[in-house]
C-alpha atoms as a PDB file:
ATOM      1  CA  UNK A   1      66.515  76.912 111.562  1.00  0.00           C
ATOM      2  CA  UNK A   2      68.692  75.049 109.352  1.00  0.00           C
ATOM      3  CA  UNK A   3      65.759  74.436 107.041  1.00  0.00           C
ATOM      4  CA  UNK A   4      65.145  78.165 106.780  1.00  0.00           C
ATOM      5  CA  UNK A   5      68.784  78.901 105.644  1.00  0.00           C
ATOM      6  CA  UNK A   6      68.531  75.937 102.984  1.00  0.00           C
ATOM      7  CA  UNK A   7      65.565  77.391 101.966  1.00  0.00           C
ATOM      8  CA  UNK A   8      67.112  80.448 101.325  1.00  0.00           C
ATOM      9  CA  UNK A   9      70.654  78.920  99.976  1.00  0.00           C
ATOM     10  CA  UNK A  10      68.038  77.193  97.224  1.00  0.00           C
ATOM     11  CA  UNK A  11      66.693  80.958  96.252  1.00  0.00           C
ATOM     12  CA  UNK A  12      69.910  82.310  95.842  1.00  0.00           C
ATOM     13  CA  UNK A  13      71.511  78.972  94.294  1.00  0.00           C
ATOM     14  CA  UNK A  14      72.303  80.433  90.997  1.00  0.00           C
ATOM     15  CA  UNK A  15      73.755  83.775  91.693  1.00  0.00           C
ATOM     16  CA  UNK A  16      75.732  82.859  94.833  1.00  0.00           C
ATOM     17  CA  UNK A  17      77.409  79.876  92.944  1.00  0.00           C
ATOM     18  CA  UNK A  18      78.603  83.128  90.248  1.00  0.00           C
ATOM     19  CA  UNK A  19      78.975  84.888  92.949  1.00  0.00           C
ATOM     20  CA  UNK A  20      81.548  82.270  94.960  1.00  0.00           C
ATOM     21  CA  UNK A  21      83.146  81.903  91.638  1.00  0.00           C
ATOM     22  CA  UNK A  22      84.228  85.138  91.592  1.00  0.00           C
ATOM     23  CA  UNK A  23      85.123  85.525  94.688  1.00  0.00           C
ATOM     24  CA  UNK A  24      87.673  82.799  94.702  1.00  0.00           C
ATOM     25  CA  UNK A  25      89.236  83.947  90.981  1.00  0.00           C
ATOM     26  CA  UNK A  26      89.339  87.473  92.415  1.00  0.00           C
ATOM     27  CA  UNK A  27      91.216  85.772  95.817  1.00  0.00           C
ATOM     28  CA  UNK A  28      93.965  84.093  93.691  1.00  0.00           C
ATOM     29  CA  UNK A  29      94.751  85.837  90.999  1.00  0.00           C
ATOM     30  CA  UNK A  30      98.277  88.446  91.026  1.00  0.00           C
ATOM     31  CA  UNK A  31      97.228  91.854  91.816  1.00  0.00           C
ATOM     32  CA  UNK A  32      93.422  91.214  93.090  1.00  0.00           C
ATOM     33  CA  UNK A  33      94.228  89.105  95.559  1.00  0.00           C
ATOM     34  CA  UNK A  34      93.036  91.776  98.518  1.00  0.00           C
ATOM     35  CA  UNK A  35      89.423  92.449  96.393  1.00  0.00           C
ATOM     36  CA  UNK A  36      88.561  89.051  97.034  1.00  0.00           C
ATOM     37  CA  UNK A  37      87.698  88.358 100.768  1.00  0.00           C
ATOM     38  CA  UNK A  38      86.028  92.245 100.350  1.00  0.00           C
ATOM     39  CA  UNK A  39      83.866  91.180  97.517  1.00  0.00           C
ATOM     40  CA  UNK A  40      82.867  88.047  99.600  1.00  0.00           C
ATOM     41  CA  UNK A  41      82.287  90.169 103.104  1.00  0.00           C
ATOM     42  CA  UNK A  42      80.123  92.582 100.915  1.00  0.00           C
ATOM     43  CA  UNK A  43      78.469  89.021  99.617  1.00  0.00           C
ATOM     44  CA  UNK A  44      77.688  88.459 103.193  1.00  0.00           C
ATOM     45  CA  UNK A  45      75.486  91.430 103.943  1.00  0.00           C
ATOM     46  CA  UNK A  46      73.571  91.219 100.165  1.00  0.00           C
ATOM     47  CA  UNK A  47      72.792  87.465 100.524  1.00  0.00           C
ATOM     48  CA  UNK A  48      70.443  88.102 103.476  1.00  0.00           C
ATOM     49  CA  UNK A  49      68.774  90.867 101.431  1.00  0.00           C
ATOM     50  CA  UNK A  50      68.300  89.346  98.211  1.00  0.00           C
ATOM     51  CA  UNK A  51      66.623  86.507  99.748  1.00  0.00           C
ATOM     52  CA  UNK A  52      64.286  88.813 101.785  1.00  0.00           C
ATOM     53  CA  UNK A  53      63.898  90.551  98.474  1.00  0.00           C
ATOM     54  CA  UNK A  54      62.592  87.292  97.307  1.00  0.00           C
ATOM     55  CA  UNK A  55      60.571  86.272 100.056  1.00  0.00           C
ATOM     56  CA  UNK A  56      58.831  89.580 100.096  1.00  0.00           C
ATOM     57  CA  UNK A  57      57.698  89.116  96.233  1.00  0.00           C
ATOM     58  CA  UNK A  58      56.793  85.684  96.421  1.00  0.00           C
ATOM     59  CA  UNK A  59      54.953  86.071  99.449  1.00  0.00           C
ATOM     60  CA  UNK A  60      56.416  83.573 101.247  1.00  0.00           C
ATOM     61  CA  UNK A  61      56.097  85.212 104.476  1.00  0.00           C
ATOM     62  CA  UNK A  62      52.323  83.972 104.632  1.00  0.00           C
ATOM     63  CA  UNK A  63      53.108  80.786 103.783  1.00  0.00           C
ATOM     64  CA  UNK A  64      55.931  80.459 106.554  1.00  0.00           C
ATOM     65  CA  UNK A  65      53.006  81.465 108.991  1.00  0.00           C
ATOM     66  CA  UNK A  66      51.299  78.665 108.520  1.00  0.00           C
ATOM     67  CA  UNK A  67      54.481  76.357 109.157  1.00  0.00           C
ATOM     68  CA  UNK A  68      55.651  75.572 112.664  1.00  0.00           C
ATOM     69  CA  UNK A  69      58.160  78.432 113.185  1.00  0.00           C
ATOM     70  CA  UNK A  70      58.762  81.476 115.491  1.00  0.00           C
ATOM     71  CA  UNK A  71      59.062  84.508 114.300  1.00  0.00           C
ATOM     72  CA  UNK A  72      62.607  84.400 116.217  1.00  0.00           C
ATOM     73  CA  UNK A  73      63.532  81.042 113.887  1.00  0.00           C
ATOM     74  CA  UNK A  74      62.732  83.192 110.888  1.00  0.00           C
ATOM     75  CA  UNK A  75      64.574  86.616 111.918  1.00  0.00           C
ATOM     76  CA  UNK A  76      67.538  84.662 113.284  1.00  0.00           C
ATOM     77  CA  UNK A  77      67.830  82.357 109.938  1.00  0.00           C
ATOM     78  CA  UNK A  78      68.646  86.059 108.098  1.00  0.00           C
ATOM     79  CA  UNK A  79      71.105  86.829 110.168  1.00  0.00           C
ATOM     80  CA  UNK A  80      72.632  83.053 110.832  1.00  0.00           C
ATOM     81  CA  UNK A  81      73.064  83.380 107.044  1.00  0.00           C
ATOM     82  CA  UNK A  82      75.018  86.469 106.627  1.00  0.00           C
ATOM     83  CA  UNK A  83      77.580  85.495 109.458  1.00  0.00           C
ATOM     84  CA  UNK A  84      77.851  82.021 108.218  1.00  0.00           C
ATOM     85  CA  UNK A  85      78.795  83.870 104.450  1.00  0.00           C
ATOM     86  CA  UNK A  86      81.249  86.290 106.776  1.00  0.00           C
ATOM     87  CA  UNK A  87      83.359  83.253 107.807  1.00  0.00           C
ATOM     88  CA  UNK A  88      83.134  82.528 104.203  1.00  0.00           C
ATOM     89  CA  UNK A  89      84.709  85.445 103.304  1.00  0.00           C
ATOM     90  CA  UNK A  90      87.759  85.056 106.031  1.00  0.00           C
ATOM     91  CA  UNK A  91      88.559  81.890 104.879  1.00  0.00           C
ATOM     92  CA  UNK A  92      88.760  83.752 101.339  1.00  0.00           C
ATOM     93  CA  UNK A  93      90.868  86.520 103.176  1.00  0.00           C
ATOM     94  CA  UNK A  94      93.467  84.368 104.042  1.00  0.00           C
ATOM     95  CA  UNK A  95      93.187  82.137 100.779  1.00  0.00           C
ATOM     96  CA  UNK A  96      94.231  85.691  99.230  1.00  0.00           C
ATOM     97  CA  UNK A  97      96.904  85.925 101.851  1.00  0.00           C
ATOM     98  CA  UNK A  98      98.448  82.824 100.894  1.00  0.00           C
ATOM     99  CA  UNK A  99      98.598  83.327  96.828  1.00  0.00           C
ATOM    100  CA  UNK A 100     100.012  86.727  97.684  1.00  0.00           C
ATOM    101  CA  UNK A 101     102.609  84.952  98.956  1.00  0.00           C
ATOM    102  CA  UNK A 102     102.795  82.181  96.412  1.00  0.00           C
ATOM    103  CA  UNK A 103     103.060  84.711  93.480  1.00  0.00           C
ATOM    104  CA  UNK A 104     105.459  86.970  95.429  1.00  0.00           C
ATOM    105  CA  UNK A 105     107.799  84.726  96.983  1.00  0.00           C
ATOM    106  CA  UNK A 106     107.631  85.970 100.520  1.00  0.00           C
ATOM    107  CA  UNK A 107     106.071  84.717 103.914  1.00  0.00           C
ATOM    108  CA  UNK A 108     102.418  84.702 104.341  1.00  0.00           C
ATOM    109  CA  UNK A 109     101.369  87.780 106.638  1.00  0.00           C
ATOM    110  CA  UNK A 110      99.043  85.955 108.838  1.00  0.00           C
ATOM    111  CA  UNK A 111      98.565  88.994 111.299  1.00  0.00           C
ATOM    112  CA  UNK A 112      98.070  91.422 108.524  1.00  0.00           C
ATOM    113  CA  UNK A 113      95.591  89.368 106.972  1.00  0.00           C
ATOM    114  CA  UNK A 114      93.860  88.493 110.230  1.00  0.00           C
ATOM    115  CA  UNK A 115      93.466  92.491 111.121  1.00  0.00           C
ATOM    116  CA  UNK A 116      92.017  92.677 107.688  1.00  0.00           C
ATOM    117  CA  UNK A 117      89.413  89.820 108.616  1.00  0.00           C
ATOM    118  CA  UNK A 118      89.047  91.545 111.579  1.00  0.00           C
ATOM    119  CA  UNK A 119      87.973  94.926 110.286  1.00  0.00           C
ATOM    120  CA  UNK A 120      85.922  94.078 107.328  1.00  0.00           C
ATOM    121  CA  UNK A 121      84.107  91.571 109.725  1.00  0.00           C
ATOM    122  CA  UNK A 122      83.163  93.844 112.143  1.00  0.00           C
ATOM    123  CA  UNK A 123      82.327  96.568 109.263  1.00  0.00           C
ATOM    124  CA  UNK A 124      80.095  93.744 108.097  1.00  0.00           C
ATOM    125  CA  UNK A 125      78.324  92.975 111.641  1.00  0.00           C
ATOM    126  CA  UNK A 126      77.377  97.085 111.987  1.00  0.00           C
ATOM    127  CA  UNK A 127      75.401  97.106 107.944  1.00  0.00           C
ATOM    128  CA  UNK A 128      73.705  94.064 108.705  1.00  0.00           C
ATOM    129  CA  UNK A 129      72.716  95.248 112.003  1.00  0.00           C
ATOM    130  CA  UNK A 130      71.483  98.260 109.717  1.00  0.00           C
ATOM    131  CA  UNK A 131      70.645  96.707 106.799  1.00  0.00           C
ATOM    132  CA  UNK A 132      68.005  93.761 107.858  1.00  0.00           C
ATOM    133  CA  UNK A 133      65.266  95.587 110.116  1.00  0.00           C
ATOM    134  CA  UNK A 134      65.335  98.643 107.607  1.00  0.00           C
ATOM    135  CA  UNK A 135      64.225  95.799 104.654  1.00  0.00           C
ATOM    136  CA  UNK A 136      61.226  94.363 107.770  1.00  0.00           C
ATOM    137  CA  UNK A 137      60.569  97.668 108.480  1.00  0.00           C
ATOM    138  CA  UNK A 138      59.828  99.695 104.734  1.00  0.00           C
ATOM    139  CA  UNK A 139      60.285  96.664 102.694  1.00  0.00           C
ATOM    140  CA  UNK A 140      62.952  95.555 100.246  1.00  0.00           C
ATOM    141  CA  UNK A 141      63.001  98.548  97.737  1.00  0.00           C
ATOM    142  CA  UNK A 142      63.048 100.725  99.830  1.00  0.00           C
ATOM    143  CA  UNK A 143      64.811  99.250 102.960  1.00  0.00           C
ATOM    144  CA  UNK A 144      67.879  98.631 100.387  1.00  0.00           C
ATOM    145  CA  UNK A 145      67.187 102.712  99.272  1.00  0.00           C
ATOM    146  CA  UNK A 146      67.748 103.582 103.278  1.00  0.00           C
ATOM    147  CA  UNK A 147      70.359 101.323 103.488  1.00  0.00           C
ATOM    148  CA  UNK A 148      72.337 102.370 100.623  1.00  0.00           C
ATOM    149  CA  UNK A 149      71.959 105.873 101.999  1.00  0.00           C
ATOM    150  CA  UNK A 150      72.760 105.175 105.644  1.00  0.00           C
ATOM    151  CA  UNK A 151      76.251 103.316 104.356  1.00  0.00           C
ATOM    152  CA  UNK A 152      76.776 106.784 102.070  1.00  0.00           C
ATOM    153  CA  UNK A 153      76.708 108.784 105.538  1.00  0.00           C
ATOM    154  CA  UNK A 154      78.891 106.829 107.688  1.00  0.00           C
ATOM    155  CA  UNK A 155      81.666 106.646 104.787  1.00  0.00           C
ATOM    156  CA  UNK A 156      81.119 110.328 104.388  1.00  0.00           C
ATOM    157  CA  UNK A 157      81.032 111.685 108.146  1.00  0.00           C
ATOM    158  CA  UNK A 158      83.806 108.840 108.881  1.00  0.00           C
ATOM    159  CA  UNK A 159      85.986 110.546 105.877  1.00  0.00           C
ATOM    160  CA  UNK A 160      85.060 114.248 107.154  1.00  0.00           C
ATOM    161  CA  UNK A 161      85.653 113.700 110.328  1.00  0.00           C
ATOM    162  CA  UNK A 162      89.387 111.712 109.919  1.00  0.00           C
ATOM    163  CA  UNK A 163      90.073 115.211 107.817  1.00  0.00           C
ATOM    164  CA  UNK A 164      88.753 117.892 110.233  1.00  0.00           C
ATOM    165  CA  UNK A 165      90.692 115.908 113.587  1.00  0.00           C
ATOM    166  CA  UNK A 166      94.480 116.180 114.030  1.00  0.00           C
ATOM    167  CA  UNK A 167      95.292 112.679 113.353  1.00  0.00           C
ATOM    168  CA  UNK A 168      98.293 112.920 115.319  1.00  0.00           C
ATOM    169  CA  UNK A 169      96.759 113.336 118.821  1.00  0.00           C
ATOM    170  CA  UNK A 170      94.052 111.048 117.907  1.00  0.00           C
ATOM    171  CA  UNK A 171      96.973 108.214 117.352  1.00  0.00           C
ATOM    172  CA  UNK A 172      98.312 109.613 120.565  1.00  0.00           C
ATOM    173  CA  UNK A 173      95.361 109.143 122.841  1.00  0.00           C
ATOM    174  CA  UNK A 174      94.741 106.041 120.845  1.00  0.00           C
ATOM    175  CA  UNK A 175      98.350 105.141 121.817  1.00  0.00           C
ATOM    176  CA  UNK A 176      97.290 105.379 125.504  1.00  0.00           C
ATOM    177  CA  UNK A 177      94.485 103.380 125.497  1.00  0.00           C
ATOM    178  CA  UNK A 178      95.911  99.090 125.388  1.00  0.00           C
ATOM    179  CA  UNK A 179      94.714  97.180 122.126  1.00  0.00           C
ATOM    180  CA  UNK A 180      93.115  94.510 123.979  1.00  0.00           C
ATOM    181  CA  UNK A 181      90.475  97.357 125.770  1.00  0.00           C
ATOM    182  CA  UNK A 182      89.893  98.943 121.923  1.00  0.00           C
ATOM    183  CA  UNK A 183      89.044  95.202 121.114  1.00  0.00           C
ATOM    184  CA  UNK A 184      86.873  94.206 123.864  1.00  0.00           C
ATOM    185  CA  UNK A 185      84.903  97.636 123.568  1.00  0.00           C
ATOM    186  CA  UNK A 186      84.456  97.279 120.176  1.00  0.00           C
ATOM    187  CA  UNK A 187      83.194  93.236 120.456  1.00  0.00           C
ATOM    188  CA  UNK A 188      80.631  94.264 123.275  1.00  0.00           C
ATOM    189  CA  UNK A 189      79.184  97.158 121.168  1.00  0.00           C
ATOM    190  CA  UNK A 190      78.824  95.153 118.147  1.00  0.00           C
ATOM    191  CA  UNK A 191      76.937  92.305 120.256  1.00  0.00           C
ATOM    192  CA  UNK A 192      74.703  94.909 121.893  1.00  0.00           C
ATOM    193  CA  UNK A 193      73.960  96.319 118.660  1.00  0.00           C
ATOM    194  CA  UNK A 194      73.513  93.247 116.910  1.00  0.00           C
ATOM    195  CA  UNK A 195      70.789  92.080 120.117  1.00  0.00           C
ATOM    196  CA  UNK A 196      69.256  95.255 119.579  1.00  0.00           C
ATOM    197  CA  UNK A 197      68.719  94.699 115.818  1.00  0.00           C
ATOM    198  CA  UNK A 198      67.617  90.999 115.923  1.00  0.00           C
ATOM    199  CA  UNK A 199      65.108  92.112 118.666  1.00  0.00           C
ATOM    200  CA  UNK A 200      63.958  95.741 116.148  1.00  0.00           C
ATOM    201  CA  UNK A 201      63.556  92.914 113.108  1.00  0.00           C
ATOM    202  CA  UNK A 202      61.365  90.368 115.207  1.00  0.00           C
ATOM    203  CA  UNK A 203      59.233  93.183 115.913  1.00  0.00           C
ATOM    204  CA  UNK A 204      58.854  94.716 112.709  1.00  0.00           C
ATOM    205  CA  UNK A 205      58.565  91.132 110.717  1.00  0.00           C
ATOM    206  CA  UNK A 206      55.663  90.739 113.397  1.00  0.00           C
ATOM    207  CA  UNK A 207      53.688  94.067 112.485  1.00  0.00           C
ATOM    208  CA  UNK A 208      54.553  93.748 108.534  1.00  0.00           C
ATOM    209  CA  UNK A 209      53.362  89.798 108.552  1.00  0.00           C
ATOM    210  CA  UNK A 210      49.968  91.560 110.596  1.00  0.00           C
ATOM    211  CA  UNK A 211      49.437  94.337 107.645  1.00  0.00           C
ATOM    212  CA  UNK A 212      50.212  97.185 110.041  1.00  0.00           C
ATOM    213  CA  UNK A 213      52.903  98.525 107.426  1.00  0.00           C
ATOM    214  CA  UNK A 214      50.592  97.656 103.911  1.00  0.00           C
END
């Protein structure tokens, strides 16, 4: 497994070292200093893709089977990869937290920052959940096509519907409801979401390594 995610760290060696770069200028610097830790969450779902992007034009997918991995090792290395760019981007998050507070003069927010982390994390889990077994299932132009549509939806049926509900009795019977059930119902839909996906992705990687999609 670890192999598989060097393998794929090599691809994107170039680009992701830009990529960090960035991340950490737009972290520190007065005034960006909240587009930081976003830019390196959204880094965290495109790394996966980009190297499946690559590993669908080189063909490397019928050269891996002939090497002694599963199918799981190889689905799970995709994935393993994006969350281990996520915590990344929290550390990134909070690096942003704490220049805020350097170049302003005031305490760090740690809670604010860790809702933030929070939020764009678990925004992050539900597109790659998405994102990978679209790019198995109809490849990598048009999986990222699908993808880039699906994201367009939920933004826009999110933003309809938070204009078309009366916000106030929606805090209200959020109000009602204690933070730590919000949490836990939200952690256990993202992990049965994310099973489901790893187990869609397996499946399709198995039929488009086969031919049945060509």
């Amino acid at each position: 497994m670890r192999a598989l995610i060097r393998k794929d760290l090599y691809v994107a060696d170039k680009q992701l070292r830009l990529l960090l770069v960035l991340a950490v200028i737009f972290s520190v610097l007065p005034g960006t200093t909240g587009f930081g830790g976003t830019y390196a969450m959204m880094l965290a779902m495109m790394l996966p893709l980009t190297t499946m992007n690559y590993d669908e034009r080189s063909k490397w997918d019928k050269y891996a089977a002939m090497l002694p991995y599963r199918i799981r090792d190889i689905v799970l290395s995709k994935y393993l990869l994006s969350y281990c760019a996520m915590v990344v981007g929290v550390g990134l998050i909070l690096l942003g937290a704490a220049a805020e507070s350097f170049h302003t003069k005031t305490p760090v927010n740690w809670q604010e920052a860790g809702y933030t982390a929070a939020l764009l994390m678990a925004f992050m889990f539900v597109l790659v959940a998405f994102s990978i077994p679209a790019m198995y299932r109809f490849g990598a132009e048009r999986g990222r096509i699908i993808m880039l549509v699906l994201i367009g939806v939920v933004l826009g049926g999110a933003f309809a519907l938070a204009r078309l509900m009366d916000l106030s009795l929606f805090a209200a019977a959020a109000g009602a409801v204690p933070t730590a059930a919000l949490v836990a119902a939200a952690a256990l839909v993202i992990v049965a979401g994310t099973a489901l996906s790893i187990r869609l992705s397996m499946r399709f990687y198995e039929n488009r390594r086969s031919g049945r999609y060509d």
